[in-house]
N, C-alpha and C. Protein backbone atom coordinates (compact mmCIF):
# COMPACT_ATOMS: atom_id res chain seq x y z
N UNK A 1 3.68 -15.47 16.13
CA UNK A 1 2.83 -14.50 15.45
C UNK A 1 1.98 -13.78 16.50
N UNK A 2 1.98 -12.59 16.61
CA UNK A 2 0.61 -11.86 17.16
C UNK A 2 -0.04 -11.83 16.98
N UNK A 3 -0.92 -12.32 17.49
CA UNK A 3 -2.71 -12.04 16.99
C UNK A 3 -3.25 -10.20 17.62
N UNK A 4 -3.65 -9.88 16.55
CA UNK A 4 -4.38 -8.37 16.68
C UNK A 4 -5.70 -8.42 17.06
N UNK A 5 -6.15 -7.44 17.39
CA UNK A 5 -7.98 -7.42 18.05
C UNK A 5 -8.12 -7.00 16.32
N UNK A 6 -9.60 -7.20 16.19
CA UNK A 6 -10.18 -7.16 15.20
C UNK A 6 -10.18 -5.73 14.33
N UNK A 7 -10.38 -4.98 15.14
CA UNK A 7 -10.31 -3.42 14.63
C UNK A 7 -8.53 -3.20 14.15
N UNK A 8 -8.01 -3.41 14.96
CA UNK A 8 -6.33 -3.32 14.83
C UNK A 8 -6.15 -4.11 13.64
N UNK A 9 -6.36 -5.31 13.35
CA UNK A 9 -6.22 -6.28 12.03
C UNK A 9 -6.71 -5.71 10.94
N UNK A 10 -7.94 -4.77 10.84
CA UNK A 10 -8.12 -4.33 9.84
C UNK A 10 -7.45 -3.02 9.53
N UNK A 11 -7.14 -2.50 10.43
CA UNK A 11 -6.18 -0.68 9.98
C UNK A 11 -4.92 -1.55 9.11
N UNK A 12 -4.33 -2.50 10.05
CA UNK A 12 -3.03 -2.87 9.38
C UNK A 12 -3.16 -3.45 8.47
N UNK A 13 -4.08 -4.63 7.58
CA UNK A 13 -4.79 -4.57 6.60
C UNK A 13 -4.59 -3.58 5.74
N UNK A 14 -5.40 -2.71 5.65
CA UNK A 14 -5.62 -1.47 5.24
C UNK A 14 -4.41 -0.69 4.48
N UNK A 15 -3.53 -0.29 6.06
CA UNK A 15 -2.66 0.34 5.78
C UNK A 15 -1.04 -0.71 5.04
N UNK A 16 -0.95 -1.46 5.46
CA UNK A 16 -0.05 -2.02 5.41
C UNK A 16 -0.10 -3.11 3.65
N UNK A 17 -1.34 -3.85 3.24
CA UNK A 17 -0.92 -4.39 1.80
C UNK A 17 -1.66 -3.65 1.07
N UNK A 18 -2.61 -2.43 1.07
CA UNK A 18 -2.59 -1.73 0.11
C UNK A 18 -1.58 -0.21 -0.34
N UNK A 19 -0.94 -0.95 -1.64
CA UNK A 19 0.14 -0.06 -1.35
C UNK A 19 -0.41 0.83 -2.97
N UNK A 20 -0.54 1.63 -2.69
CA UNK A 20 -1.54 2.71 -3.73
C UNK A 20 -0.40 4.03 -3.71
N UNK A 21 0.57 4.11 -2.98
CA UNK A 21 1.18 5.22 -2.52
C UNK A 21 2.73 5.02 -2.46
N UNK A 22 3.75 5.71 -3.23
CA UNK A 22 5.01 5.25 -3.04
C UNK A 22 5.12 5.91 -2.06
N UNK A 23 6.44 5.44 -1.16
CA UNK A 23 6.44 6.29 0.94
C UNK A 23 7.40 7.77 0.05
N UNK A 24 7.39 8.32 1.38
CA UNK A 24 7.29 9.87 1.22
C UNK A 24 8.46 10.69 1.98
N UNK A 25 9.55 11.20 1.74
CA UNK A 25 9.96 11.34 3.00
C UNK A 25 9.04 12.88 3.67
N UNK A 26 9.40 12.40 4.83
CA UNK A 26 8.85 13.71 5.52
C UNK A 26 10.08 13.40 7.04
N UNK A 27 9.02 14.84 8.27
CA UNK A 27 9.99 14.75 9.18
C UNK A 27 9.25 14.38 10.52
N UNK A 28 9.29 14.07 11.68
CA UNK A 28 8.33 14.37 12.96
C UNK A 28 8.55 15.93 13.30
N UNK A 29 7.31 16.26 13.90
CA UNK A 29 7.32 17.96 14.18
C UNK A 29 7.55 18.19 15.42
N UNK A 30 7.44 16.65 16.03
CA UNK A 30 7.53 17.14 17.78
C UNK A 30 7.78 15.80 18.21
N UNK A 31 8.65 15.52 19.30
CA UNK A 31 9.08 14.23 19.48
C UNK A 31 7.91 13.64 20.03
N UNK A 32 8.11 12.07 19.58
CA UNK A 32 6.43 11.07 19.65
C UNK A 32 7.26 9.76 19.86
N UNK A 33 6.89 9.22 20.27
CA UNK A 33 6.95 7.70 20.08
C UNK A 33 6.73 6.98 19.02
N UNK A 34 7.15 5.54 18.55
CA UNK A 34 6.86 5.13 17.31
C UNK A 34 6.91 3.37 18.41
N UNK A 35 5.52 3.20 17.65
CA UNK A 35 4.90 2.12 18.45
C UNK A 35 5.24 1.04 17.46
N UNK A 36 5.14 -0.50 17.54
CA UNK A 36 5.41 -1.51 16.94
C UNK A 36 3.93 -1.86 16.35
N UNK A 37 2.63 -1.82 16.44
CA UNK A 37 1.74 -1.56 15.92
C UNK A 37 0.75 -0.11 16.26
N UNK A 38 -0.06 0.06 15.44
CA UNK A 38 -1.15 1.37 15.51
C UNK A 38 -2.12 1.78 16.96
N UNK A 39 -1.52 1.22 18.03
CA UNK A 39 -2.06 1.32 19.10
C UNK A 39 -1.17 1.99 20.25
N UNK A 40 -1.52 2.78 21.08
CA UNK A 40 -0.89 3.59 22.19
C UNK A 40 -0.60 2.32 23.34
N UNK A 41 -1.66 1.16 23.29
CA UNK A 41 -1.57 0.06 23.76
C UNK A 41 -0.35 -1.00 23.83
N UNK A 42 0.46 -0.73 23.18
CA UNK A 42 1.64 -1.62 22.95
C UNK A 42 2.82 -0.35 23.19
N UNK A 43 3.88 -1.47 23.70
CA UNK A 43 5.00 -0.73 24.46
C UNK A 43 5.85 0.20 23.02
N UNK A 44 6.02 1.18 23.34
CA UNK A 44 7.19 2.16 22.23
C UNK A 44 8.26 1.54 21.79
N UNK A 45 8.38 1.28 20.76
CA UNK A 45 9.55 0.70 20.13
C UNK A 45 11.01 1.95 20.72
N UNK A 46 10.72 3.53 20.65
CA UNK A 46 11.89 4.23 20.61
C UNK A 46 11.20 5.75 20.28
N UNK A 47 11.90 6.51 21.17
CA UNK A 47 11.55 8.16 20.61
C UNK A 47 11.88 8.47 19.58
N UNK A 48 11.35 8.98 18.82
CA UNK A 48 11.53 9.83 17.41
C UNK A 48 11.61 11.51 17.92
N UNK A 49 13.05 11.79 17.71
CA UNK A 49 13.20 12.97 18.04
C UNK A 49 12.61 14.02 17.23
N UNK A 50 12.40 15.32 17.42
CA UNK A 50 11.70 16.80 16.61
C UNK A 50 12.58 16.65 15.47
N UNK A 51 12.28 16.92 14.41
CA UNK A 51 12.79 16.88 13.15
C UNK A 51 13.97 15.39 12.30
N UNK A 52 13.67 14.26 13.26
CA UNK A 52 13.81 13.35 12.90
C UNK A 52 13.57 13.01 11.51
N UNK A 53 14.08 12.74 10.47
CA UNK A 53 13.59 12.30 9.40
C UNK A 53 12.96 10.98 8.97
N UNK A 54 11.43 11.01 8.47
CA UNK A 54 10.65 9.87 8.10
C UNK A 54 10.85 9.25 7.05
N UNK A 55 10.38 8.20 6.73
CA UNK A 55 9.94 7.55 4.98
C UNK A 55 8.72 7.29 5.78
N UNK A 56 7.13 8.00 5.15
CA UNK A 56 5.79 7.97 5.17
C UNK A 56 5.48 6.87 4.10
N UNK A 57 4.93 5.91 4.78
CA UNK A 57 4.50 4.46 3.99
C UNK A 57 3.32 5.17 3.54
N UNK A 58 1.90 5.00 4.78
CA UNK A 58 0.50 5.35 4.41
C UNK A 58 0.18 5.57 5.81
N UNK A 59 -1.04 6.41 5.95
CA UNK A 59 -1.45 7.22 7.07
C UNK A 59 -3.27 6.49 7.14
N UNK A 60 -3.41 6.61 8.35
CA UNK A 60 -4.75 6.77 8.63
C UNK A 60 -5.54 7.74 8.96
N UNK A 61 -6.59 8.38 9.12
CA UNK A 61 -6.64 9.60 10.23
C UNK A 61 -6.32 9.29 11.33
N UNK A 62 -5.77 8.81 12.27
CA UNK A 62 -4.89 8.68 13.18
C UNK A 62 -3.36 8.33 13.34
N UNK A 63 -3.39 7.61 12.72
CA UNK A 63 -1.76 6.43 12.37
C UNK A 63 -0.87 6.92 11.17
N UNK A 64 0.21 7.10 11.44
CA UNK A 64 0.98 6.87 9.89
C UNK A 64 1.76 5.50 10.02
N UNK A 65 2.07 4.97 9.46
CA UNK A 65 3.36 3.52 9.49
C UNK A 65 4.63 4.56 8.33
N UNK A 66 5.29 4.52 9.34
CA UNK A 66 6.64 5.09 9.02
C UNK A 66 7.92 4.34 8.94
N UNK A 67 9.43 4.38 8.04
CA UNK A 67 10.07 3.87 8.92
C UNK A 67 11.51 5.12 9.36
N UNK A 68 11.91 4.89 10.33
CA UNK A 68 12.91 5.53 11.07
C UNK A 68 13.97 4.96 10.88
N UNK A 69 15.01 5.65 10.65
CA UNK A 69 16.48 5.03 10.72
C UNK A 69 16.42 3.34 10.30
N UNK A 70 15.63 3.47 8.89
CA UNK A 70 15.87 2.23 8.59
C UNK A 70 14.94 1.06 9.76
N UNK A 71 13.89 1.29 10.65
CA UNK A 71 12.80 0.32 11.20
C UNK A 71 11.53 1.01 11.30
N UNK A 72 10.84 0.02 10.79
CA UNK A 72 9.53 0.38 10.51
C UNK A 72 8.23 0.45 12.16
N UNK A 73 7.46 1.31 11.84
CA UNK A 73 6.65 1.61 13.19
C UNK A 73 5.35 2.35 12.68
N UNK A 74 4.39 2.73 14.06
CA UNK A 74 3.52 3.47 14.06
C UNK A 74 3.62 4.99 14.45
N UNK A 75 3.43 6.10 14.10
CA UNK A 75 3.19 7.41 14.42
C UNK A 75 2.07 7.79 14.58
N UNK A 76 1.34 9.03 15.91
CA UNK A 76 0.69 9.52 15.46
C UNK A 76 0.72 10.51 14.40
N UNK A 77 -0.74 10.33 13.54
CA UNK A 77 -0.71 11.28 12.54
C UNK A 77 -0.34 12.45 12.50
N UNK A 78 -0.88 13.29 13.89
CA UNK A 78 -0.87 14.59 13.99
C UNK A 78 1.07 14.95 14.43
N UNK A 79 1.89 14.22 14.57
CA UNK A 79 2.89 14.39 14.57
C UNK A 79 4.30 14.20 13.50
N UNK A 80 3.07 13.87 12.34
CA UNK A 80 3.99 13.53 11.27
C UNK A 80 3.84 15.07 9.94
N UNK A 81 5.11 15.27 9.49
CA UNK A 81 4.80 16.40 8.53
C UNK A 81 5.63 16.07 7.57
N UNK A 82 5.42 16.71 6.15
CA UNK A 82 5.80 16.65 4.83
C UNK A 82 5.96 18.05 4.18
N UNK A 83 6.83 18.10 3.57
CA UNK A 83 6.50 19.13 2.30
C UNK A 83 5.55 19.07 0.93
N UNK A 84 5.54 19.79 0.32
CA UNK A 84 4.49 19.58 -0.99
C UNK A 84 2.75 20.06 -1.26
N UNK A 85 2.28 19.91 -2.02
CA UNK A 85 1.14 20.05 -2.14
C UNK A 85 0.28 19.24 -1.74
N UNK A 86 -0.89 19.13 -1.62
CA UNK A 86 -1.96 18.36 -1.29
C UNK A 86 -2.18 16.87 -2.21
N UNK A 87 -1.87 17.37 -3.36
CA UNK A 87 -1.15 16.18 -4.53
C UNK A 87 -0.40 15.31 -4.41
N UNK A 88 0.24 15.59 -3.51
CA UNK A 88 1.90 14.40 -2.69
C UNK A 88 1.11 14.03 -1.44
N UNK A 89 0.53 14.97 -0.81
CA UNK A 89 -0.42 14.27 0.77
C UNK A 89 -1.06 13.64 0.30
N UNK A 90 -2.22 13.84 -0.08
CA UNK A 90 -3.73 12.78 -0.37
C UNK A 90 -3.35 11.08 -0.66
N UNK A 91 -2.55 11.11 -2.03
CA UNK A 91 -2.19 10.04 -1.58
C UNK A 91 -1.54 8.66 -0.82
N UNK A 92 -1.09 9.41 0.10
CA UNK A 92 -0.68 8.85 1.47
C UNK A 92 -1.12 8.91 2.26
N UNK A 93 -2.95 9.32 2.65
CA UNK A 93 -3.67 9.24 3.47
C UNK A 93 -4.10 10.56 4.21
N UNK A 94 -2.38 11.55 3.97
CA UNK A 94 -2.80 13.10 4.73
C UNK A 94 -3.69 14.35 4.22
N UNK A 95 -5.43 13.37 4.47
CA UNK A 95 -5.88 14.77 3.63
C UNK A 95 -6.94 14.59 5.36
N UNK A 96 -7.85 15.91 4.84
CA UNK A 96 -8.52 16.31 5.98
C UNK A 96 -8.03 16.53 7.02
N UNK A 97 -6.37 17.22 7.24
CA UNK A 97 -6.05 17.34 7.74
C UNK A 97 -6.22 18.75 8.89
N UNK A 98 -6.49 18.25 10.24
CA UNK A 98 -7.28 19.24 10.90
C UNK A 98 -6.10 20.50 11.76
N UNK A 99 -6.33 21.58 12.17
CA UNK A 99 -5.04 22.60 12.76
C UNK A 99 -4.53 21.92 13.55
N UNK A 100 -4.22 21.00 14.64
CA UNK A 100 -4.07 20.47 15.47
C UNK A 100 -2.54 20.00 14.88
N UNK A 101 -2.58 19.30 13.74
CA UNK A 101 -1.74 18.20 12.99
C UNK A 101 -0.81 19.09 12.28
N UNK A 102 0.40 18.35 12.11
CA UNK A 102 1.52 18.62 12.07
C UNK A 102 1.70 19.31 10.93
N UNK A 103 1.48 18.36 9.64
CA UNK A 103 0.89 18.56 8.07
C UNK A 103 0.15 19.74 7.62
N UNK A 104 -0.52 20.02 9.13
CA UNK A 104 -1.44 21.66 8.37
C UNK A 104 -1.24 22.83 8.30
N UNK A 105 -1.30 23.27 7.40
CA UNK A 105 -0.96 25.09 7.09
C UNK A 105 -2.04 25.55 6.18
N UNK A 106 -1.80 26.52 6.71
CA UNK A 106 -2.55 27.31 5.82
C UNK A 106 -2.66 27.85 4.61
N UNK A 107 -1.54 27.35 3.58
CA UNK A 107 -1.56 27.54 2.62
C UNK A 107 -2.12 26.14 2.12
N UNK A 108 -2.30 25.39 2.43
CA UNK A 108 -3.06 23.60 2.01
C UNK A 108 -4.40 23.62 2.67
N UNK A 109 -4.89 24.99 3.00
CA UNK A 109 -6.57 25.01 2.82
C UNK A 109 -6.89 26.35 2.64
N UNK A 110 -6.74 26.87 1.28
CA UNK A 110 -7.48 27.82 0.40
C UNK A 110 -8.77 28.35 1.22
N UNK A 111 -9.72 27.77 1.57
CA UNK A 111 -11.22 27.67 1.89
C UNK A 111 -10.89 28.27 3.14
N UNK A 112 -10.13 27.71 4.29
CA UNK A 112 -9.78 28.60 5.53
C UNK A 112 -10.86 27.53 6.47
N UNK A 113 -11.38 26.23 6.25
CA UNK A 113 -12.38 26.18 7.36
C UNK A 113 -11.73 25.32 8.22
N UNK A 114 -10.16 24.88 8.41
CA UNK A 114 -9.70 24.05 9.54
C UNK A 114 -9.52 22.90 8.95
N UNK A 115 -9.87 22.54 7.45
CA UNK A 115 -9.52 21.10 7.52
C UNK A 115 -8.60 21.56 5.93
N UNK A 116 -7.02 21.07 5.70
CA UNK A 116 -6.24 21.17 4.90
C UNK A 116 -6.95 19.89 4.28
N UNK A 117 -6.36 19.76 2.47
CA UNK A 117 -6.38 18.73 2.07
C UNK A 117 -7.78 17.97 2.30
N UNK A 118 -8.75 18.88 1.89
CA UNK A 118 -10.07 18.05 2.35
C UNK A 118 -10.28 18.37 0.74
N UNK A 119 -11.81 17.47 0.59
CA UNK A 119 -12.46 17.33 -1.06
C UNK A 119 -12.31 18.78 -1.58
N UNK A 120 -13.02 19.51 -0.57
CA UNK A 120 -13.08 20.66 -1.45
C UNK A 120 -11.78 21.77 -1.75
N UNK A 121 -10.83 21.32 -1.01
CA UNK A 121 -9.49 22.17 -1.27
C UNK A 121 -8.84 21.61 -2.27
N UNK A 122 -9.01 20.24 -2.15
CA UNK A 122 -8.39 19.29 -3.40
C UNK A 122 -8.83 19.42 -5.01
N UNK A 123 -9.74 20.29 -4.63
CA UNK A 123 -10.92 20.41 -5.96
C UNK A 123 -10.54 22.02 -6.29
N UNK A 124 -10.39 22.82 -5.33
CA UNK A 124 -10.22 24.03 -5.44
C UNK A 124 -8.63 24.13 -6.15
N UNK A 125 -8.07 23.14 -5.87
CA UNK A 125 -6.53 23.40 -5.88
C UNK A 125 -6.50 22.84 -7.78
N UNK A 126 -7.57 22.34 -8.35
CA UNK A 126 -6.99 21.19 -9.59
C UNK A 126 -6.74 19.80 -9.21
N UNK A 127 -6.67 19.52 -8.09
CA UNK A 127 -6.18 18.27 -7.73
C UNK A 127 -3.89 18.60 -8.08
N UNK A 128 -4.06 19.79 -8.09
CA UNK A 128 -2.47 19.99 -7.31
C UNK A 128 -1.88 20.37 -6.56
């Protein structure tokens, strides 16, 4: 068994037995690595090529846990993207999503202030 540092035990916690969210497919937007836990700290399981196709478990603002070709891993967030409304993101963790990140466009923030999928777009939108 691995023992995790304390902060790391709780993301995976977190992300990993609360399952509030059926996974999602989506794609990577730019080739990334996919780590064996939520840390840049541990060796890359394997490249995830540009338009690789995902199943999106749940996201952190940093992390998604994805799995690839059938094995499960870590992504960064900002390299993971989906189709859909803010209604299919939120609950998988991709809201507040900032320009930087893969997930953001501009049609998933109405308001225009840089953050997609935040309270108030979610509110602006109906919650769809």
């Amino acid at each position: 068994m691995t023992l995790l540092r304390p902060g790391v035990r709780a993301l995976c916690v977190a992300l990993c037995l609360v399952t509030q969210a059926e996974a999602a497919a989506g794609w990577a937007a730019q080739g990334t690595a996919l780590f064996p836990q939520p840390t840049t700290r541990s060796a890359a399981l394997r490249v995830v090529a540009v338009n690789e196709r995902l199943e999106i478990q749940r996201c952190s603002p940093v992390w998604c846990a994805v799995k690839v070709g059938g094995q499960f891993g870590w992504m960064l967030r900002a390299a993971v993207n989906m189709g859909g409304s803010c209604a299919v993101l939120v609950p998988l963790g991709l809201k507040d999503l900032r320009r930087h990140e893969a997930a953001y466009s501009a049609g998933r923030d109405p308001d225009g202030n840089g953050r997609a999928c935040d309270q108030r777009d979610f509110l602006r939108m109906g919650g769809r």
